[in-house]
Protein backbone atom coordinates (compact mmCIF):
# COMPACT_ATOMS: atom_id res chain seq x y z
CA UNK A 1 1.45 108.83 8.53
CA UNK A 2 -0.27 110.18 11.52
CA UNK A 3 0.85 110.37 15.39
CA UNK A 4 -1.34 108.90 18.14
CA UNK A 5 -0.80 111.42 20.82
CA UNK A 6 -2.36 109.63 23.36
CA UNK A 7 0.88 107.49 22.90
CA UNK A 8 3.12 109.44 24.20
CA UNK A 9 4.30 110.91 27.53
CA UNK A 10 3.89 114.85 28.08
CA UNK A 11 7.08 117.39 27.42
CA UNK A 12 7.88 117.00 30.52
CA UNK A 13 8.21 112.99 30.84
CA UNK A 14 10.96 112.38 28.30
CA UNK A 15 13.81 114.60 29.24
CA UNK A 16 14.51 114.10 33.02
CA UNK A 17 17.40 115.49 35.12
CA UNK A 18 19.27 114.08 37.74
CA UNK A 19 22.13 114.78 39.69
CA UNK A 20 23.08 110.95 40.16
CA UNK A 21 22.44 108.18 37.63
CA UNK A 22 21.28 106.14 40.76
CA UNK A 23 19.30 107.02 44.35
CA UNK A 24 21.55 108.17 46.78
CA UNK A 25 19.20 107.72 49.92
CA UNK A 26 20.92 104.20 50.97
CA UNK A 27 24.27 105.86 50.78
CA UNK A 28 23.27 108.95 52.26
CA UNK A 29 21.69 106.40 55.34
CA UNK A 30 25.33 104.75 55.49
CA UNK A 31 26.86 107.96 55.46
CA UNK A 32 25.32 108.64 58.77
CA UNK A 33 25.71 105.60 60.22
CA UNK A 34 29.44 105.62 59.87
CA UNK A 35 29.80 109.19 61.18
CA UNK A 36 28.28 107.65 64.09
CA UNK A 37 30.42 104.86 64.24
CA UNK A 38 33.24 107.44 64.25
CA UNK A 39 32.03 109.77 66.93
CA UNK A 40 31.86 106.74 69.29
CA UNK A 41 35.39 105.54 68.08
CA UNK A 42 37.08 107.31 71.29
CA UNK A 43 34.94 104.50 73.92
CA UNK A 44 35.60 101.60 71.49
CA UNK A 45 39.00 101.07 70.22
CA UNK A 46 42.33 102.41 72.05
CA UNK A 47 44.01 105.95 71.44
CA UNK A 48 47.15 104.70 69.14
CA UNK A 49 43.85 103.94 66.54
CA UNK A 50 42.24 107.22 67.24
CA UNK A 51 45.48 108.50 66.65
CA UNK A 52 45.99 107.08 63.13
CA UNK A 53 42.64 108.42 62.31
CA UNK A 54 43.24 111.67 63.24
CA UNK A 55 46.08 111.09 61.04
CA UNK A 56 43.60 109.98 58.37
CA UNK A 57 41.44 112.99 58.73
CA UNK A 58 44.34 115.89 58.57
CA UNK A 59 45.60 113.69 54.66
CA UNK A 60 42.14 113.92 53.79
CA UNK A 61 41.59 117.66 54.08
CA UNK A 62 44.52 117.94 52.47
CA UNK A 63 44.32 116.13 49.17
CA UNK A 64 40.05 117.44 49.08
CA UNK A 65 41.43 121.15 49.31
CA UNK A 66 44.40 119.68 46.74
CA UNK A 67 41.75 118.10 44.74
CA UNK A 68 39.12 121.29 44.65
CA UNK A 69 42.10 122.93 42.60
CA UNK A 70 43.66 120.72 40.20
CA UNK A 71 40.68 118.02 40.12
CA UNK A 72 37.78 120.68 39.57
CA UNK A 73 39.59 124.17 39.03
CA UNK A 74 42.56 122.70 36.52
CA UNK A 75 45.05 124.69 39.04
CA UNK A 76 47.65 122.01 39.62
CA UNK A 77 49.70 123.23 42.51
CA UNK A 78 52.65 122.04 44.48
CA UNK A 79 53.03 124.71 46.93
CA UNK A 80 49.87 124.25 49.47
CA UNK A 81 52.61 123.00 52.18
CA UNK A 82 52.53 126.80 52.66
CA UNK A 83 48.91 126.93 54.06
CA UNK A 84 49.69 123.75 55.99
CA UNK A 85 53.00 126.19 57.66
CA UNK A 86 50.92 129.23 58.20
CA UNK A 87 47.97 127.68 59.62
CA UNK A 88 49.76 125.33 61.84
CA UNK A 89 51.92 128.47 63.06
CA UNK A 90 48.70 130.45 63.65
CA UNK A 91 47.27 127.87 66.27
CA UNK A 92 50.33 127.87 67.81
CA UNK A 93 51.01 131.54 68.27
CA UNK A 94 47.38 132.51 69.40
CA UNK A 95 47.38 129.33 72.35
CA UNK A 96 50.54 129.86 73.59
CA UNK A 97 49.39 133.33 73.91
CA UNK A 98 46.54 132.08 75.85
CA UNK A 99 43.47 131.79 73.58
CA UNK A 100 41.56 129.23 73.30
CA UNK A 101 43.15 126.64 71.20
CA UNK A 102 39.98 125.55 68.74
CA UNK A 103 39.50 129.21 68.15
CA UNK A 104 43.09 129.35 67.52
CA UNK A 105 42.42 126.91 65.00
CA UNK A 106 39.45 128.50 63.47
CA UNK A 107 41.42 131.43 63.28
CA UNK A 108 44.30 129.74 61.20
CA UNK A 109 41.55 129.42 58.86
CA UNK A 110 40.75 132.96 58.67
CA UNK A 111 44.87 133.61 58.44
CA UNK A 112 44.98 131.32 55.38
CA UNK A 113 42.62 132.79 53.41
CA UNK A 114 44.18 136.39 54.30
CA UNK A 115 47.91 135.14 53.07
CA UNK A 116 45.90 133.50 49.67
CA UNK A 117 45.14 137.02 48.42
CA UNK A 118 48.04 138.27 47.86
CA UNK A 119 49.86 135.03 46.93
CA UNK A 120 46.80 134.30 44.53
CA UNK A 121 47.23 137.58 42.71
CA UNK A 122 51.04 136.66 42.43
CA UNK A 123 50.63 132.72 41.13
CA UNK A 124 47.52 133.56 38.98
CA UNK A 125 50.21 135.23 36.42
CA UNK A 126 51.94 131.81 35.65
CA UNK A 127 50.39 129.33 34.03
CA UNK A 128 50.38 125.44 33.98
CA UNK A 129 54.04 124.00 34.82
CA UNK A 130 54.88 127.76 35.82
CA UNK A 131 52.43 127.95 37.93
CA UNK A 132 52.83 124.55 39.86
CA UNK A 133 56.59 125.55 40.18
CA UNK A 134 55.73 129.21 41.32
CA UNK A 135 53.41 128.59 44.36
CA UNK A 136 56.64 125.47 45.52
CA UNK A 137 58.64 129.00 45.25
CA UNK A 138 56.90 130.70 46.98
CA UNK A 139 55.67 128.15 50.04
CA UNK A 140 59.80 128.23 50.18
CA UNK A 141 59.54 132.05 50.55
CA UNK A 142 57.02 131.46 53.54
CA UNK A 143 59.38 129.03 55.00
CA UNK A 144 61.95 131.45 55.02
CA UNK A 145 60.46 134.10 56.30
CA UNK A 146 58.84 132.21 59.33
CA UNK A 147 62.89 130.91 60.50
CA UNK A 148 64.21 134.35 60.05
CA UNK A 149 61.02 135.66 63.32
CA UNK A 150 62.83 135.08 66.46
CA UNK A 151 59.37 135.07 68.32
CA UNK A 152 58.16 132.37 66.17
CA UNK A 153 61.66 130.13 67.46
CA UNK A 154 63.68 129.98 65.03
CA UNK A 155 64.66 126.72 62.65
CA UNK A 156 63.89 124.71 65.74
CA UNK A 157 60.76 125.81 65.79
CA UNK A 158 58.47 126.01 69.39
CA UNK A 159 56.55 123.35 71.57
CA UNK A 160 52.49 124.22 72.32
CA UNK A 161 52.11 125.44 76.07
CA UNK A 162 49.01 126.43 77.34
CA UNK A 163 46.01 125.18 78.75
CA UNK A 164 45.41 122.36 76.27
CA UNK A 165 48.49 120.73 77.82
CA UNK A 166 46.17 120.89 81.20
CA UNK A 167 43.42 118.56 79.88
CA UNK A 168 44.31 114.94 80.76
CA UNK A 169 46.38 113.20 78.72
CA UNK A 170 43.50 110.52 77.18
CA UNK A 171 40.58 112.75 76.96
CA UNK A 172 42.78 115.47 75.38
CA UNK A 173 43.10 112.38 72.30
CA UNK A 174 39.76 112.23 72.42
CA UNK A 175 39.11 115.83 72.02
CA UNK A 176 41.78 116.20 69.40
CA UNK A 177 40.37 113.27 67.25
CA UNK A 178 36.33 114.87 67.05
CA UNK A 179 38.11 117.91 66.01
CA UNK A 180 39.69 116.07 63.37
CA UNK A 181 36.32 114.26 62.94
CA UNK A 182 34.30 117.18 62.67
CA UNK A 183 36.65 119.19 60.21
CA UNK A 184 37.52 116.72 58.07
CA UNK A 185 33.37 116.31 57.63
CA UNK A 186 33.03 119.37 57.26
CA UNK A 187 35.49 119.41 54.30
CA UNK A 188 33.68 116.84 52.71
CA UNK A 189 30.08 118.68 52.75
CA UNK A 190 31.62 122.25 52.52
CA UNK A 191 33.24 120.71 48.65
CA UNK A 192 30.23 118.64 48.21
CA UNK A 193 27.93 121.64 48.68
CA UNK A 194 30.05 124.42 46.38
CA UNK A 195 30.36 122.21 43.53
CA UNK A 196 26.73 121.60 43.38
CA UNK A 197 25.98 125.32 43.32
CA UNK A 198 27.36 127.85 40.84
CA UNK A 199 31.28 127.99 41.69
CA UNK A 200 30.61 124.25 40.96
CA UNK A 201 29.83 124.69 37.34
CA UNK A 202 31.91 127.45 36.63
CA UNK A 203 35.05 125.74 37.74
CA UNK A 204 34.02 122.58 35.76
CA UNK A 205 34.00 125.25 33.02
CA UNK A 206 37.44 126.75 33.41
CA UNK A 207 39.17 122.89 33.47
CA UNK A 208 37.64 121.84 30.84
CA UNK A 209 38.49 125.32 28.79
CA UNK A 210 39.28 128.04 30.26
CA UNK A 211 39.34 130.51 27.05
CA UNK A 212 35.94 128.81 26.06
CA UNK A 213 34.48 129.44 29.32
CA UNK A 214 35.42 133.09 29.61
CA UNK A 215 34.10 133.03 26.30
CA UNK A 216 30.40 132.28 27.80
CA UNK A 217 30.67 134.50 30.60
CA UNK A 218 32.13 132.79 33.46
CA UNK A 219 34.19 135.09 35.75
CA UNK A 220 37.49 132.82 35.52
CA UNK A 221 39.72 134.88 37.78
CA UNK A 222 36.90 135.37 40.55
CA UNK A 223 36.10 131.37 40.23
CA UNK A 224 40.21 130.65 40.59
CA UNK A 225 40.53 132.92 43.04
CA UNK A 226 37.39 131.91 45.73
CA UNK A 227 38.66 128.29 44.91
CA UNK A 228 42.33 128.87 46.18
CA UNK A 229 41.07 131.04 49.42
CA UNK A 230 39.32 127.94 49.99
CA UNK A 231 41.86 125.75 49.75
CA UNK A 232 44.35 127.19 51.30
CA UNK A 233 42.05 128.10 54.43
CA UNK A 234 41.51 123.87 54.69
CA UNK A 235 45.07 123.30 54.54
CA UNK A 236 45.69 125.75 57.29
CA UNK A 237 43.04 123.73 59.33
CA UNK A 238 44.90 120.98 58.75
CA UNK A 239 47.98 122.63 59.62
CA UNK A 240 46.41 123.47 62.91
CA UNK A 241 45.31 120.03 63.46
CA UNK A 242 48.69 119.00 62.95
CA UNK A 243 49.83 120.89 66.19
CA UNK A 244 47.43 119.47 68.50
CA UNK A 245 48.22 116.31 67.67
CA UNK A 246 52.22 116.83 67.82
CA UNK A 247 52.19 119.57 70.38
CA UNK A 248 54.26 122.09 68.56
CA UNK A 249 56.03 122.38 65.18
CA UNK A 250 59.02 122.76 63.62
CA UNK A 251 59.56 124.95 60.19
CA UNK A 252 61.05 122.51 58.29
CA UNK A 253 58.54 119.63 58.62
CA UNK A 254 55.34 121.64 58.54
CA UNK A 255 56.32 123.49 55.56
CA UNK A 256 58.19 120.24 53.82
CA UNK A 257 57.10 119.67 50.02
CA UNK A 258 56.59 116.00 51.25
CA UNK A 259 52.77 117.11 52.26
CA UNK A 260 52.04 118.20 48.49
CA UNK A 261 53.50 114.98 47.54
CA UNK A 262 51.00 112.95 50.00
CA UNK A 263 47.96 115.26 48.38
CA UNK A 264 49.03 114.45 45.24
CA UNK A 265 49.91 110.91 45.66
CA UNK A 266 46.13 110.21 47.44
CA UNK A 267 44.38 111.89 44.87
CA UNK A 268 46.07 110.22 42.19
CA UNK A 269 45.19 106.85 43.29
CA UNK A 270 41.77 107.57 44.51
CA UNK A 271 40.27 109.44 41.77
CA UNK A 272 41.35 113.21 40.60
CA UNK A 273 37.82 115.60 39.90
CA UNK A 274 35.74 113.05 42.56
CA UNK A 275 34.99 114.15 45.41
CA UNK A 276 35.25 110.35 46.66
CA UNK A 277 38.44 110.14 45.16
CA UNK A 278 40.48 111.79 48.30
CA UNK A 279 38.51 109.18 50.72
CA UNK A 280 39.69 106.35 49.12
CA UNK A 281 42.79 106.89 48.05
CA UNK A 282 43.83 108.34 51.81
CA UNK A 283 42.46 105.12 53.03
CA UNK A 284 44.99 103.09 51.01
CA UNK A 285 47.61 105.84 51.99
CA UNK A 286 47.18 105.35 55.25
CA UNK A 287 47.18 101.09 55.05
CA UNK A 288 50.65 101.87 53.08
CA UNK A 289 52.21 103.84 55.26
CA UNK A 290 51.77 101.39 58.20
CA UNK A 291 52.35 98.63 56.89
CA UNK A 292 55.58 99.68 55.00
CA UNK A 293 56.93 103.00 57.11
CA UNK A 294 59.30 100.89 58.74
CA UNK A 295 60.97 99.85 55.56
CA UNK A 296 62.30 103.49 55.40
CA UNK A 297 63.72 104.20 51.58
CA UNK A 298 61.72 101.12 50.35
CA UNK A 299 59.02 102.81 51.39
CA UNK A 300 59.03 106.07 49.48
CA UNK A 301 60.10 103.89 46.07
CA UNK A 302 56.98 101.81 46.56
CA UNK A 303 54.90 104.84 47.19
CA UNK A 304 56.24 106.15 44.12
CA UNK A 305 55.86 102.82 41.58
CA UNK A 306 52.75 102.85 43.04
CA UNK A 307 51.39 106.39 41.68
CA UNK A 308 53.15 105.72 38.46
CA UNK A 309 51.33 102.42 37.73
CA UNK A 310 47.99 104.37 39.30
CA UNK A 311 48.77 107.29 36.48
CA UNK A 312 49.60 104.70 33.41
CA UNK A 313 46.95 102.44 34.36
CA UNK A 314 44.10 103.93 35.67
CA UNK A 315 44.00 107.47 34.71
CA UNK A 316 41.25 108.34 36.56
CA UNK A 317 41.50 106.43 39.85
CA UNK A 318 40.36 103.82 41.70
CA UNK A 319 36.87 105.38 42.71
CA UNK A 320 36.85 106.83 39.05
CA UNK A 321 37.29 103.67 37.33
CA UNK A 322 34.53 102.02 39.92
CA UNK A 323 32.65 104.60 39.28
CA UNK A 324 32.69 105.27 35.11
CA UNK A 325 31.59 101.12 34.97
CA UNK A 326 28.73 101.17 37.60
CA UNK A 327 27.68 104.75 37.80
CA UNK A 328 27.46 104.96 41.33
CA UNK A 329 28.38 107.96 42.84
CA UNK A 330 28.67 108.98 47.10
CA UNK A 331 28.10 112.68 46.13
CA UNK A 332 27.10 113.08 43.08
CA UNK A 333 27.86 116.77 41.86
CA UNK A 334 27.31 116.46 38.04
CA UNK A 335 24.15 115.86 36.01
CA UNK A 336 22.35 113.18 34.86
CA UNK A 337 19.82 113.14 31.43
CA UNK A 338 17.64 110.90 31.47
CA UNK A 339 15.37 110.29 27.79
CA UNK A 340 12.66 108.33 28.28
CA UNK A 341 11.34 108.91 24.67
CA UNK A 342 14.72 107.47 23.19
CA UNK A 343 14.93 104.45 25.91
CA UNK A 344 11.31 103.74 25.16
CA UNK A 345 12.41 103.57 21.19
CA UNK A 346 15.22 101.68 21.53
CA UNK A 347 14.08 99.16 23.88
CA UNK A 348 10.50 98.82 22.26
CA UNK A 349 9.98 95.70 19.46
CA UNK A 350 9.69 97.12 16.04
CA UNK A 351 6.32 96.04 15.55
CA UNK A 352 5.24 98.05 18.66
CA UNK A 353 7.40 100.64 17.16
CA UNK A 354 5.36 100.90 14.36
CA UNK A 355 2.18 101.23 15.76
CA UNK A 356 3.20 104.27 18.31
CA UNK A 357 3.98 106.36 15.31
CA UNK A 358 0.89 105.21 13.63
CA UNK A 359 2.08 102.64 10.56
């Protein structure tokens, strides 16, 4: 039996690599156009919509950050409410003391990542359950500590003075909702962009197994530990979000448990380890909530019938289920084989089988 090599493709043409299954160009096109759409939202709709979105925006920063740790970095926490408290109390510190209130914000950031260290060396000694329970401990412990500052006011907490309070009422909802805008996009590329590089891998590594991936090199303590800072410097964005749009903040609220419950609950139902997973499932978070808020109690036991049916029946998600049937992917992160040696074999008649290998 001989081999007709002029029958064959080069090396090079049967293994092929992509990062999606499909082109992305047409939804990389949308993409734009509907950031677009939203930038212009402010002349076209009126502010009670712009104010849901901004809404929209501060959930999904949340559940990506929430989703970066247990969805791609197997760190399943319930204590991120703390980044939400400290950023949301750095913007509102730094204004009322007469900066600048976006680099307030930016600066909550910066605060966020600071408080992660040590906290991070503290929660990476529990693991699984331990762990979730831990970091709920010790947002508590941050809680605490922020009512017992008298400068900070107390349990009652402190209105936002300053001269964002100048700006006119209407453009001041404008300028609050392309802040939202533009960090809630950039929370979307920033994740999009680090899981496509090496963190990406290695933290796709360490969820999958940890001991085998230490095993084969991977750093799993730096990987755990960049991933946190980087969550909890989102949440504190969205923390600081959160006080533009109320105009102050009270301890209590802004360092509830209920805002790990809304991460969890919208990543759930969208689709855990996708990074399209938070967008859809704070979309349907948001329809719920205003469509059923005024039902009070009702509410929360719907809410919660709803994530259990999401967890029993689809596992992964809405987007995940979409997306393990047709393949299609918004930002696609993973990796793609494509052999065009085996598709040629198995889709070829096996008479023209036979004469590629030379019968």
């Amino acid at each position: 039996m001989s081999v007709a090599k002029t029958q064959f493709p080069g090396p090079d043409e049967y293994i092929k690599v992509t990062r999606s299954a499909r082109s992305v160009k047409a939804s990389a096109v949308g993409g734009v156009v509907v950031l677009g759409v939203l930038i212009a939202m402010p002349y076209i709709v009126y502010q009670d919509f712009t104010n849901i979105l901004i809404t929209f925006f501060a959930y999904l920063i949340m559940a990506s950050m929430w989703n970066l740790l247990a969805g791609f970095g197997g760190l399943v926490s319930i204590g991120q409410q703390a980044y939400v408290g400290i950023g949301a109390y750095t913007t509102l510190v730094f204004a009322n003391m007469g900066m600048n209130i976006f680099l307030a914000l930016l600066l909550s950031l910066v605060t966020c990542a600071i408080f992660a260290i040590p906290t991070s060396l503290l929660a990476f000694r529990l693991r699984g359950d331990y762990f979730a329970v831990g970091t709920w401990v010790i947002a508590e412990a941050y809680r605490l500590i922020v009512v017992k500052i008298p400068g900070f006011g107390g349990p009652s907490g402190g209105p936002l003075v300053g001269d964002f309070l100048q700006i006119d009422p209407t453009l001041r909802g404008a300028i609050t909702y392309w802040t939202a805008l533009a960090v809630g996009a950039l929370t979307v590329a920033g994740c999009y962009l680090l899981l496509r590089g090496h963190i990406g891998l290695a933290l796709t590594a360490v969820r999958d197994d940890e001991v085998t991936a230490r095993a084969a090199g991977v750093d799993v303590t730096l990987a755990k530990r960049v991933i946190y800072l980087i969550s909890a410097a989102g949440c504190g964005a969205a923390g600081g979000l959160l006080v533009m749009t109320q105009l102050g903040v009270q301890p209590d609220a802004i360092f509830s448990v209920q805002w790990s419950a809304y991460m969890i609950f919208i990543v759930i139902i969208g689709g855990i380890g996708y990074l399209e997973g938070p967008i859809v499932g704070t979309i349907i978070f948001i329809v719920l909530q205003e469509t059923l808020a005024d039902y009070g109690t009702w509410y929360l036991i719907l809410l919660g019938l709803i994530a259990m049916a999401g967890a029993i029946w689809l596992p992964r998600g809405l987007w995940g289920t979409l997306s393990d049937k047709t393949g299609f992917r918004l930002f696609p992160v993973g990796y793609h084989v494509h052999n065009r040696a085996l598709l040629d074999l198995v889709t070829t008649k096996p008479s023209r089988v036979a004469k590629k290998v030379g019968r």
